[in-house]
Protein backbone atom coordinates (compact mmCIF):
# COMPACT_ATOMS: atom_id res chain seq x y z
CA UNK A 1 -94.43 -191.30 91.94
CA UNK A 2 -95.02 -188.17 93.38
CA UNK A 3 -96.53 -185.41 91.27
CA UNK A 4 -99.70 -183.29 90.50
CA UNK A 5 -101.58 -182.87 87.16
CA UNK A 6 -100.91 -179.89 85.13
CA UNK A 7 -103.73 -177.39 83.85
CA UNK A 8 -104.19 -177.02 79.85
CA UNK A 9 -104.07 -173.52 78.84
CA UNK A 10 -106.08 -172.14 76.02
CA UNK A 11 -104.01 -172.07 73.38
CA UNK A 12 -104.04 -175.09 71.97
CA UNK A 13 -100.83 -174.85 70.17
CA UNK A 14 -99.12 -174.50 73.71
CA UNK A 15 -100.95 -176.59 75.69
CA UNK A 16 -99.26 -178.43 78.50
CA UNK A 17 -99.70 -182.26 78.29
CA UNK A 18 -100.56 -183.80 81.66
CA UNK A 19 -98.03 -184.43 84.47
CA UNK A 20 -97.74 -188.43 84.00
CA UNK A 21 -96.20 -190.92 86.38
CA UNK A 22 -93.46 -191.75 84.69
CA UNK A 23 -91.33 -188.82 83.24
CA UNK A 24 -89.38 -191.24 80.76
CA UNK A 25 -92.25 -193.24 79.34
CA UNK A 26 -93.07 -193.27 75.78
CA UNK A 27 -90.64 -190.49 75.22
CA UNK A 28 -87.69 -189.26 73.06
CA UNK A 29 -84.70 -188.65 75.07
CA UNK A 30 -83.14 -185.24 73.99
CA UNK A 31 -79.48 -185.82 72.55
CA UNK A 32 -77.05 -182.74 73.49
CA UNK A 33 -75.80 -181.19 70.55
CA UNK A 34 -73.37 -180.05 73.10
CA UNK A 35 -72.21 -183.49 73.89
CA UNK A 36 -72.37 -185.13 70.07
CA UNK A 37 -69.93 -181.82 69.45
CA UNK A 38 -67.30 -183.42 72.07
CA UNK A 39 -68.13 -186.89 71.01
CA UNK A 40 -67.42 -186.11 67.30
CA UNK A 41 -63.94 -184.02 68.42
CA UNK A 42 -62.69 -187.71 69.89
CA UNK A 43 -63.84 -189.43 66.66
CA UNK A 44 -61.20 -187.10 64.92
CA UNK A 45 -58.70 -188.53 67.09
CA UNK A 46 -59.10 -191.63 66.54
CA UNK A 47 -57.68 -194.13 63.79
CA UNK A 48 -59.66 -197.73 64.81
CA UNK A 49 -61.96 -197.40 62.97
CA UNK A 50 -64.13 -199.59 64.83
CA UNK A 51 -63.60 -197.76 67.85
CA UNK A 52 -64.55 -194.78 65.39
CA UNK A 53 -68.35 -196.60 64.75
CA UNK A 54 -69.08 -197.13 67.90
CA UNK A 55 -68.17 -193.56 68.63
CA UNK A 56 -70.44 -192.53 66.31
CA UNK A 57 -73.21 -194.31 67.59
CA UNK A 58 -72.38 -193.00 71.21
CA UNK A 59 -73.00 -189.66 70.04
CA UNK A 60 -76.89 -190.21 69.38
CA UNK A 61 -77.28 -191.16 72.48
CA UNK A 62 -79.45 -188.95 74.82
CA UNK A 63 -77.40 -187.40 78.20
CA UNK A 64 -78.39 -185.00 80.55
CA UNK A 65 -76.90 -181.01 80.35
CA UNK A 66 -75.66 -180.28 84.02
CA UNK A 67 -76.28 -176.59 84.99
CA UNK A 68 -73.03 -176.40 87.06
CA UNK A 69 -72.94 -172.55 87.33
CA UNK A 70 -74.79 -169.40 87.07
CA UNK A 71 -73.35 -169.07 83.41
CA UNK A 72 -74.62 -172.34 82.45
CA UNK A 73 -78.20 -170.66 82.19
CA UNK A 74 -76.81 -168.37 79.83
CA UNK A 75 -73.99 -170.45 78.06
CA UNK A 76 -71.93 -168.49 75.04
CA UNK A 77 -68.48 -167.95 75.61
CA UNK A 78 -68.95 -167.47 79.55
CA UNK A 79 -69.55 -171.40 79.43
CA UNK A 80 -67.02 -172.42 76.80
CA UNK A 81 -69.19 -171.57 74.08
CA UNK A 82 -71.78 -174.68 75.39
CA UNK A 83 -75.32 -173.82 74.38
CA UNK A 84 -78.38 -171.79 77.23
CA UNK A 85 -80.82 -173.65 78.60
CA UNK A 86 -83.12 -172.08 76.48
CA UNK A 87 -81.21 -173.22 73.58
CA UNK A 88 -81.38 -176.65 74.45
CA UNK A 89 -85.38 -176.55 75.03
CA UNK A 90 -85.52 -174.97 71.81
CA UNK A 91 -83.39 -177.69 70.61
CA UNK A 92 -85.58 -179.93 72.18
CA UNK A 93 -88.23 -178.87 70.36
CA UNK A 94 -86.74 -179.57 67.37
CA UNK A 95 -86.30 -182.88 68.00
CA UNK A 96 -89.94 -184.00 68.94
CA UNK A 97 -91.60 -186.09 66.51
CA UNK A 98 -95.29 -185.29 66.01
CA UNK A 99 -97.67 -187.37 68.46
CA UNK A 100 -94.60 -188.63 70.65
CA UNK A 101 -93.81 -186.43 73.67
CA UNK A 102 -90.06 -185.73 74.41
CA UNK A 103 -88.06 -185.49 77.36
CA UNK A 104 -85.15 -183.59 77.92
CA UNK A 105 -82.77 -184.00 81.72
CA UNK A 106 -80.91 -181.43 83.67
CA UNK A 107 -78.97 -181.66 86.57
CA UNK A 108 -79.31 -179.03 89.04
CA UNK A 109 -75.95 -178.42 90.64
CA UNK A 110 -74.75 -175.32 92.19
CA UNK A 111 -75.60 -175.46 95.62
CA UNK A 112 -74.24 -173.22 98.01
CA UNK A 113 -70.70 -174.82 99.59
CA UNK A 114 -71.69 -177.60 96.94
CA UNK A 115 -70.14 -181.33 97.56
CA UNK A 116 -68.80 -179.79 101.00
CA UNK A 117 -67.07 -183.21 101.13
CA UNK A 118 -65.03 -183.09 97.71
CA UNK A 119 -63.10 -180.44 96.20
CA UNK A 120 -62.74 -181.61 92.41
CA UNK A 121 -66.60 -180.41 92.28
CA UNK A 122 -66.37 -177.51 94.82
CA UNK A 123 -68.87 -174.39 93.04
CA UNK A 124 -69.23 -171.04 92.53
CA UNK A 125 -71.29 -170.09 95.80
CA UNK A 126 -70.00 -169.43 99.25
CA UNK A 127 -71.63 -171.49 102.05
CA UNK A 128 -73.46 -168.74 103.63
CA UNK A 129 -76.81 -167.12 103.41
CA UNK A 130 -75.15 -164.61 100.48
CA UNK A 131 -74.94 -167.30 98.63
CA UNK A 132 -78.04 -168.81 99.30
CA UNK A 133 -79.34 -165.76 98.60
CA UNK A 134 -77.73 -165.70 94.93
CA UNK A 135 -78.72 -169.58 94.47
CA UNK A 136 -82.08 -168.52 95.00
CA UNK A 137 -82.31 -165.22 92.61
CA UNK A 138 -79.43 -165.66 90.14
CA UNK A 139 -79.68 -169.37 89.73
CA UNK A 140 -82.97 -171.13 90.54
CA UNK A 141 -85.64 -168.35 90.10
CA UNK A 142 -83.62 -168.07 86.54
CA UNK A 143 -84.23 -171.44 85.39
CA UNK A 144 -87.72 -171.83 86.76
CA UNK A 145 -88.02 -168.45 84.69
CA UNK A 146 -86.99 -170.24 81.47
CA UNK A 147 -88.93 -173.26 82.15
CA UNK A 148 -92.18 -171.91 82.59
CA UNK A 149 -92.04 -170.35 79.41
CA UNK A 150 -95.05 -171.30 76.96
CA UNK A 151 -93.35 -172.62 74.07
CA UNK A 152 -91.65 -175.22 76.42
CA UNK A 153 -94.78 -176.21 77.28
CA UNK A 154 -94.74 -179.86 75.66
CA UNK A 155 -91.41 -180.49 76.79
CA UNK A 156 -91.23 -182.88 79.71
CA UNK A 157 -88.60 -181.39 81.69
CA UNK A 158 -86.50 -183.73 84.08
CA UNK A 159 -84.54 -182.61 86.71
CA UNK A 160 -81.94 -184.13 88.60
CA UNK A 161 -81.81 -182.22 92.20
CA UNK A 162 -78.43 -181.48 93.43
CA UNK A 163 -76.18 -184.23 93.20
CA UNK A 164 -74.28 -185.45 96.83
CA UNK A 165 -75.67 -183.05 98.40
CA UNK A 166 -78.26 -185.05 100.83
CA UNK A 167 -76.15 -187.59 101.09
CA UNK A 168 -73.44 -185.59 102.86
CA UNK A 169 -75.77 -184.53 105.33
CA UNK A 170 -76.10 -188.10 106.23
CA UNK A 171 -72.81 -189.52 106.24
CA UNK A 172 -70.22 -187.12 105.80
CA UNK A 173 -70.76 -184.41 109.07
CA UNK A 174 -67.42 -185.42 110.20
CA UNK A 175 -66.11 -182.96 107.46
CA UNK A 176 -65.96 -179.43 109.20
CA UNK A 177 -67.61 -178.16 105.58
CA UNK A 178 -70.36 -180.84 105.98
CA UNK A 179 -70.92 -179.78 109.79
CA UNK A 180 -71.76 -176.40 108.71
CA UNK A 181 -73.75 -177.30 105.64
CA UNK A 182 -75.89 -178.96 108.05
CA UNK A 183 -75.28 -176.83 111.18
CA UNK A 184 -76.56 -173.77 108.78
CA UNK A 185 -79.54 -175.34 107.29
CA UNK A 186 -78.39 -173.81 104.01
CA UNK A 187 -78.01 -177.12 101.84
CA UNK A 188 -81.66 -177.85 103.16
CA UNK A 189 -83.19 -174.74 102.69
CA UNK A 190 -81.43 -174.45 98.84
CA UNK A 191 -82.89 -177.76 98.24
CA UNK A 192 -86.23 -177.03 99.41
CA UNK A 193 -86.70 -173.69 97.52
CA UNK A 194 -85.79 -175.27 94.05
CA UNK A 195 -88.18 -178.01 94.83
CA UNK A 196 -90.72 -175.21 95.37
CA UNK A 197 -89.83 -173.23 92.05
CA UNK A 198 -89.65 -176.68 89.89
CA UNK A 199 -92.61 -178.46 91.16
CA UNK A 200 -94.54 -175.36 90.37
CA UNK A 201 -93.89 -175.61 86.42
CA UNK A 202 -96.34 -178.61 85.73
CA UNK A 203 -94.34 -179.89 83.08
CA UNK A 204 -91.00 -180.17 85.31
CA UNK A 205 -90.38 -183.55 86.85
CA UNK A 206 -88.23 -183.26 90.00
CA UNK A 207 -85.51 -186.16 91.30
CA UNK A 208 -83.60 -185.97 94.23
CA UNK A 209 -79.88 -187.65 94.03
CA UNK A 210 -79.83 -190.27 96.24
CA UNK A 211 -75.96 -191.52 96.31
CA UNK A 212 -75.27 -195.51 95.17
CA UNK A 213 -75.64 -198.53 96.98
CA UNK A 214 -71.55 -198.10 98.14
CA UNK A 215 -72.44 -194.74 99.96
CA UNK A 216 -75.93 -195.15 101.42
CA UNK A 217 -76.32 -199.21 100.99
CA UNK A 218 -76.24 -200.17 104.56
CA UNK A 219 -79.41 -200.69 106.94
CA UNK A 220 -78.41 -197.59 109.05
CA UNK A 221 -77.40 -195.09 106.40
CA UNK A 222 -80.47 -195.78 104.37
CA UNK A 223 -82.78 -195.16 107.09
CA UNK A 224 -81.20 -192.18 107.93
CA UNK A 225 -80.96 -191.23 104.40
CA UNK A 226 -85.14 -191.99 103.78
CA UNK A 227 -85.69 -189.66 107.79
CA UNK A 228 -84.02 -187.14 106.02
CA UNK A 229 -85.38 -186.66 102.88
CA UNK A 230 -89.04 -187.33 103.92
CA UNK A 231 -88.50 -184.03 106.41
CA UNK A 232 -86.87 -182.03 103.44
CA UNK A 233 -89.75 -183.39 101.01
CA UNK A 234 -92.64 -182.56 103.93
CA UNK A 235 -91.07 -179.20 104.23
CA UNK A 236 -91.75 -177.85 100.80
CA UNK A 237 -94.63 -176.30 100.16
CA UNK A 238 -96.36 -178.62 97.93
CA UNK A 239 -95.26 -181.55 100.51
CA UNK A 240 -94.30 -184.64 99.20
CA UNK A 241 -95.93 -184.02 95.62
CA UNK A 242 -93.01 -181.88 95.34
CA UNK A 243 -90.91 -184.75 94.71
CA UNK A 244 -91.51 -187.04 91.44
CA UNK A 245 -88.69 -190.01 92.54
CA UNK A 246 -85.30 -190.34 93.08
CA UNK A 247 -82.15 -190.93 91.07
CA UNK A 248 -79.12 -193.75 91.92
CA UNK A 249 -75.61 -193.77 90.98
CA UNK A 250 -75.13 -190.03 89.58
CA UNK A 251 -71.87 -189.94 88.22
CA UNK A 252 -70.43 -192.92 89.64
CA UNK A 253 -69.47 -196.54 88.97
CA UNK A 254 -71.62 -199.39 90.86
CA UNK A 255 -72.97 -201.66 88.78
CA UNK A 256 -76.76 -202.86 88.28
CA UNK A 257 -75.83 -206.22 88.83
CA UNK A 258 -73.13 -208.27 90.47
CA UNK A 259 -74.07 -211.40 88.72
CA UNK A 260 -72.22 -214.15 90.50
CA UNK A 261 -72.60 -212.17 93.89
CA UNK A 262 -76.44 -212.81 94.30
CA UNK A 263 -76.51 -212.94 98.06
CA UNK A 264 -74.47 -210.87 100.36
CA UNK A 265 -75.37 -213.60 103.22
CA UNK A 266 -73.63 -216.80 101.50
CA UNK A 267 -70.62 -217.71 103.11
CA UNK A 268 -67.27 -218.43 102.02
CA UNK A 269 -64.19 -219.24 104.32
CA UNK A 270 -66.05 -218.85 107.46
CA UNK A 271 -66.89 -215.48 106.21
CA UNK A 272 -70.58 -213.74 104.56
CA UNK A 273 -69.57 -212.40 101.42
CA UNK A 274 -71.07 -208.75 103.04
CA UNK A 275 -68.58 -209.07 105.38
CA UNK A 276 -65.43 -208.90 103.17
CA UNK A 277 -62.96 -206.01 103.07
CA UNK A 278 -64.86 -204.75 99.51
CA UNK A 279 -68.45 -204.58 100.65
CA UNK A 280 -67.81 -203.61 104.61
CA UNK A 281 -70.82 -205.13 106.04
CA UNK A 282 -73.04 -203.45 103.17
CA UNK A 283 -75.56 -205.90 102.03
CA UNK A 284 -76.13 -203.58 98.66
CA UNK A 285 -74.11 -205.06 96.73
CA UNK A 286 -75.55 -203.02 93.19
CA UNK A 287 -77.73 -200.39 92.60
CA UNK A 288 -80.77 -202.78 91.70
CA UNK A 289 -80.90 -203.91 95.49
CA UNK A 290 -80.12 -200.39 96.12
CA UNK A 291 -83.16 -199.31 94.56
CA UNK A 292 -84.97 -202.15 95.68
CA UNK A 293 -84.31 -201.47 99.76
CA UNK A 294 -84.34 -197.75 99.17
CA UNK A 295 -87.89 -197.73 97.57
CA UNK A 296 -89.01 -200.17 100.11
CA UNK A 297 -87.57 -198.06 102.89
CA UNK A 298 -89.39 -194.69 101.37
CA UNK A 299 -92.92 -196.60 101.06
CA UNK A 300 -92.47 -197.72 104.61
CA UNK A 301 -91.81 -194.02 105.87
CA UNK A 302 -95.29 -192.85 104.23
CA UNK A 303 -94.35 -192.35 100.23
CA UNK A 304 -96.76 -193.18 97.40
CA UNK A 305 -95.46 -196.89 96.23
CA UNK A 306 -95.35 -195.19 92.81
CA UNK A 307 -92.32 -192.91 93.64
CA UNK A 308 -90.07 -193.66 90.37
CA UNK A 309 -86.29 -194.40 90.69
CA UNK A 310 -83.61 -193.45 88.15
CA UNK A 311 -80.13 -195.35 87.54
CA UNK A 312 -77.05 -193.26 86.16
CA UNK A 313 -75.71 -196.15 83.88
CA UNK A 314 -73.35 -193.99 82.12
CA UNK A 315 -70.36 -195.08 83.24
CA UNK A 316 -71.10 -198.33 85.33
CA UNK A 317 -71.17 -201.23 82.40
CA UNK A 318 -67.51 -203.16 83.89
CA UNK A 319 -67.00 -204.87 80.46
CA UNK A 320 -63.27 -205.19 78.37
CA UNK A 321 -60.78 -208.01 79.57
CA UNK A 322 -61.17 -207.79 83.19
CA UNK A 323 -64.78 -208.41 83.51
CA UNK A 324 -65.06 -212.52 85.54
CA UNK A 325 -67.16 -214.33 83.05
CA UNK A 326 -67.86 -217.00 86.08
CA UNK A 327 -67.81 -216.54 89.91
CA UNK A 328 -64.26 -217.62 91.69
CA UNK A 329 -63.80 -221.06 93.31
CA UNK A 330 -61.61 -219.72 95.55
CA UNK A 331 -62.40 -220.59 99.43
CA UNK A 332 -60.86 -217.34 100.85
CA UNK A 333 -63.16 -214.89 101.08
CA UNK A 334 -61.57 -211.40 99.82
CA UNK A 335 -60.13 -213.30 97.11
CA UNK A 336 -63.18 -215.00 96.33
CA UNK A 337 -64.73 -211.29 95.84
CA UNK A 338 -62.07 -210.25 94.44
CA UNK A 339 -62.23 -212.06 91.53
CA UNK A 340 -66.34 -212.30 91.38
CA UNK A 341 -66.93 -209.06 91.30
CA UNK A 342 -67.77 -207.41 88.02
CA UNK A 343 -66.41 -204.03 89.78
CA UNK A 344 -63.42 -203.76 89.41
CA UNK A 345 -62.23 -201.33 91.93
CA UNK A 346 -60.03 -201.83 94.95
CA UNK A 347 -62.38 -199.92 97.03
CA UNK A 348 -65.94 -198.83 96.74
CA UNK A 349 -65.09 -195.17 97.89
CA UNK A 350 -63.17 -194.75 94.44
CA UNK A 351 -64.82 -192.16 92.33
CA UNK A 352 -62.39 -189.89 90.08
CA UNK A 353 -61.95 -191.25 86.57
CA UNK A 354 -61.98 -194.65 87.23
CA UNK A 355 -59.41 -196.59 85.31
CA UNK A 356 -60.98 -199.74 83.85
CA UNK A 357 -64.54 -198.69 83.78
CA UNK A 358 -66.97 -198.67 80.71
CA UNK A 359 -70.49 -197.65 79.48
CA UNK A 360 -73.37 -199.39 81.05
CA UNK A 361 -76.91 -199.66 79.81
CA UNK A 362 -77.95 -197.15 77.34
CA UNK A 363 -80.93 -194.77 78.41
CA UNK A 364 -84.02 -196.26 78.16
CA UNK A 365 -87.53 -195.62 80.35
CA UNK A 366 -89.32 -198.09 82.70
CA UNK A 367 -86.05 -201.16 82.28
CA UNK A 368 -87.34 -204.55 82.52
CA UNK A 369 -85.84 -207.86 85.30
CA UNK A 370 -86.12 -205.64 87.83
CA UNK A 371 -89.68 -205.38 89.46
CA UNK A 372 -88.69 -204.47 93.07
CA UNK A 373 -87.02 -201.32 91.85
CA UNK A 374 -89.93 -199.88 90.36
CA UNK A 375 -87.19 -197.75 87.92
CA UNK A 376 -88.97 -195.04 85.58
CA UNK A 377 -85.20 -195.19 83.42
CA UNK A 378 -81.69 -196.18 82.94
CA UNK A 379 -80.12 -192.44 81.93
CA UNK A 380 -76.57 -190.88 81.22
CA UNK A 381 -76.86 -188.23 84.14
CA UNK A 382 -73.17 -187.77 83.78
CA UNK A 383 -72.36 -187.59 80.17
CA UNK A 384 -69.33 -189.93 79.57
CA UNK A 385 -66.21 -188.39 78.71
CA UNK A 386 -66.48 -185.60 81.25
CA UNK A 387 -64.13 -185.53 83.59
CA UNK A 388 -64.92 -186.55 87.15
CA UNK A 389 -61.76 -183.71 88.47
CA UNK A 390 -57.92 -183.42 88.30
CA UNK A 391 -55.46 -184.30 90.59
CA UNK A 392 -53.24 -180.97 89.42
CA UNK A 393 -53.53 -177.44 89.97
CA UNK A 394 -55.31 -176.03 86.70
CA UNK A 395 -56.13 -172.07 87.14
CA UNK A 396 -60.18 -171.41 86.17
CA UNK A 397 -63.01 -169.80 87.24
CA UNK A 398 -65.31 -172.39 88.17
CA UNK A 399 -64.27 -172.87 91.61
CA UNK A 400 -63.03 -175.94 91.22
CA UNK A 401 -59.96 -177.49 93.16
CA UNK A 402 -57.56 -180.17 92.42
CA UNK A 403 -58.68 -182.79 94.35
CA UNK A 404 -56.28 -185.95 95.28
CA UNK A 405 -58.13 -188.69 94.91
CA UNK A 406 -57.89 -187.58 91.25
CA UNK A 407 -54.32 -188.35 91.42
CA UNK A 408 -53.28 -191.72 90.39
CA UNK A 409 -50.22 -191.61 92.31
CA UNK A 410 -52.51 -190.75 96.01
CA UNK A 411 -53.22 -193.28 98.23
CA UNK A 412 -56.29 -192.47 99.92
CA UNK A 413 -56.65 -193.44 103.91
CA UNK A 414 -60.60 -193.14 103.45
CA UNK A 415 -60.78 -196.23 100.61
CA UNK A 416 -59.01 -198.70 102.27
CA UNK A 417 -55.40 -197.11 101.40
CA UNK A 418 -55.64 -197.80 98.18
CA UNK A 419 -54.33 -195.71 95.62
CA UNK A 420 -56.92 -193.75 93.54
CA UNK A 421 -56.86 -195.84 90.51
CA UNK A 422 -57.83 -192.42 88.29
CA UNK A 423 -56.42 -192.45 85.31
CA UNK A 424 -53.57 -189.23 84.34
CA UNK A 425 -54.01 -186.28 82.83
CA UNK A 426 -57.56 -185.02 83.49
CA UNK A 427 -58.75 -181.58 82.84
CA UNK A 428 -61.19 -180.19 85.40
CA UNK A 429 -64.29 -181.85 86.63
CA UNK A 430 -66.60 -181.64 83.57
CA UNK A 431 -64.76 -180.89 80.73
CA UNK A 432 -63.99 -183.27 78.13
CA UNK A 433 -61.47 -186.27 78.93
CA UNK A 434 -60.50 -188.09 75.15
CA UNK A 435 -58.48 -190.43 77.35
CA UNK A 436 -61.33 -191.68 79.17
CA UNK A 437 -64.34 -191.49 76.33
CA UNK A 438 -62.06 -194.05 74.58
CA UNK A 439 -61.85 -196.28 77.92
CA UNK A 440 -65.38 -195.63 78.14
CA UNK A 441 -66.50 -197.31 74.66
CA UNK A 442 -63.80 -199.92 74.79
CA UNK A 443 -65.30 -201.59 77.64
CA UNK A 444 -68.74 -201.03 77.68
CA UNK A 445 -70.97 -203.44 78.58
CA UNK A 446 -73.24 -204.55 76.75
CA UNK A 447 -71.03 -203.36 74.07
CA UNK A 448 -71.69 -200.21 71.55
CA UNK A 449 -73.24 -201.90 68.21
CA UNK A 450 -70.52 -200.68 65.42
CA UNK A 451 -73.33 -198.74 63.50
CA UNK A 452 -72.38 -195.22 61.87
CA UNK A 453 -76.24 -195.01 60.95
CA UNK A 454 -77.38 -194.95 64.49
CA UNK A 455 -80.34 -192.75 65.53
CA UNK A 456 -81.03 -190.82 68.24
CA UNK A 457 -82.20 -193.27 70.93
CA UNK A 458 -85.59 -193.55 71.93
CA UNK A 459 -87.55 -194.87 74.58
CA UNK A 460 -91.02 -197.24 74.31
């Protein structure tokens, strides 16, 4: 993957270790105390008591703390009493073992005009060079400041670089919000400077968000997708060292395998199985072809073959009742999807609180089965149990919208009209959703182990 090898300082005591390939690798993932605090506040809700275990084991795991505002540096009451970012270093810290190096994630995400495309996740910065100006001083420069501090030193930092944001650029310029995100070069320039402040801090591992296989999975979209960020990458300073690999799935709910849809050419009724009204032509059917076509794609355009890739499998495991244990024997083809599929949405644009989904793979570094991928880890970028937005109008002051196609009840022209299939009653796009942490562990798959001894999960 790309990256450089940090200098050791010398002090001993602070010494950076070296910038390795693989971020992940023989590491302890940090566990949020901010997340086992939610996590625990559901467990007190709940009377199954083996829903209660599993809970408890759910809340060792390790997920990523999203910096989704200015206050977000600073947390305290500004951020609903959520720990800083120097807090959770510090906390990170704590957690090291001696002779085993630990990793903590972060999700970068407060880009000027930010998910031009959505409104559940709309931010705190106007889409124009003011508020480029204040990503740039009040946001990035402030957590480069905090990284670069000594002490963090032997913490490998992993970032995840501005969720949807690329992607729009490729797909989404139809939206007059998109037009001008691209029109302005602000998204690219915002990117491009936190690039530049991360990659300087040897011990900060950079990852650009690179959509799922349902956004970016066809042939034409993921070459436009790899043009794109191979001129954003070549325009940093560092060049294409500024960029350590790139991360899948963020938030969302494609699976890592469709397991009795192995070939998106077979065909059924007089019909390829790509060709059906779920997949649209897109021969990426899951995010390990995804990863598989999109690394591929990035070596051929002139990246190192050892660029890593990350899945989000917080939220993408499919298991509980409606999960096909065998492939359909139906001869027409939609229904033949229909009931092979292991996703169980009506359309692949669905996103908000998806009713029906569960936990996927637990974080873990360098996953094995899947070669071609070349994945450096399986994480929980979006911590589950955070809402993905509401569908009503809820006053705050974190620029965030209602957005219907959080609303169960909309039926949404751009998915097929389907309705939304988001489950009622969700707060604001990430804040905690008890109604949907429960889904969550119910159906995971493979399912939560029923230990209340669990420790925090680490990686080999």
């Amino acid at each position: 993957m790309f990256g450089a090898a940090g200098g050791l300082t010398a002090k001993p005591a602070a010494a950076a270790e070296a910038h390795v390939d693989n971020a992940f690798a023989g590491a302890t993932l940090y566990v949020n105390p901010d997340y086992a605090a939610n996590v625990r506040g559901s467990i007190s809700r709940t009377s199954d008591p083996a829903l209660r275990a599993k809970m408890e084991k759910v809340k060792r795991y390790p997920t990523a703390v999203w910096l989704d505002r200015i206050a977000a540096i600073h947390g305290g009451d500004a951020n609903a009493g959520r720990k800083s970012l120097a807090d959770h270093l510090d906390q990170a810290l704590a957690q090291k073992k001696p002779g085993k190096p630990i990793t903590a994630t972060f999700v970068v995400y407060d880009l000027p005009g930010r998910d031009c495309a959505s409104l559940a996740s709309n931010g705190e910065l106007p889409l124009t060079e003011a508020g480029l100006h204040r990503y740039k001083n009040d946001y990035i420069d402030v957590i480069a400041s905090v990284f670069k501090k000594p002490k963090y030193r032997k913490v490998r930092i992993a970032t995840v670089v501005e969720p949807d944001s690329l992607p729009n650029l490729v797909t989404n310029t139809a939206d007059p919000e998109c037009a001008l995100a691209k029109s302005s070069g602000i998204y690219t320039k915002a990117v491009q400077y936190a690039l530049d402040k991360l990659h300087a801090v040897p011990n900060v591992y950079t990852y650009l968000d690179a959509a799922h296989s349902g956004w970016l999975g066809w042939d034409t979209n993921r070459a436009q997708a790899v043009q794109l960020y191979t001129e954003v990458a070549k325009g940093t300073a560092a060049g294409p060292r500024s960029v350590d690999g790139l991360v899948t799935n963020v938030s969302n709910y494609t699976p890592i395998e469709e397991p009795f849809l192995t070939d998106p050419d077979r065909t059924v009724g007089g019909g390829m199985i790509k060709s059906s009204k779920f997949y649209e032509w897109n021969p990426g059917f899951d995010e390990s072809d995804f990863t598989r076509d999109l690394h591929r794609s990035l070596v051929a355009a002139g990246w190192p073959a050892s660029t890593g890739m990350v899945v989000d499998t917080s939220r993408n495991g499919w298991g509980g009742p409606a999960r096909p244990t065998a492939g359909s024997t139906s001869t027409e083809l939609d229904t033949y999807v229909t009931e092979s599929k292991v996703d169980r949405r009506a359309h692949r644009g669905l996103w908000c609180n998806v009713d029906g989904a569960g936990l996927g793979q637990p974080p873990r570094s360098a996953p094995s089965g899947f070669p071609d991928s070349h994945l450096d880890a399986f994480l929980w970028v979006k911590p589950p149990g955070e809402s993905d937005g509401t569908g009503e109008d809820i006053p705050n002051d974190e620029g965030k919208a209602k957005d219907p196609m959080c609303d169960p009840a909309y039926t949404a022209p751009g998915a097929g009209d389907n309705k939304t299939g988001a489950l009622p009653g969700a707060p604001l796009a990430g804040h905690w959703f008890h109604d949907q942490f429960s889904m969550l562990v119910r159906n995971a798959h493979p399912a939560v182990p029923a230990s209340p001894k669990a420790t925090a999960k680490e990686t080999s």
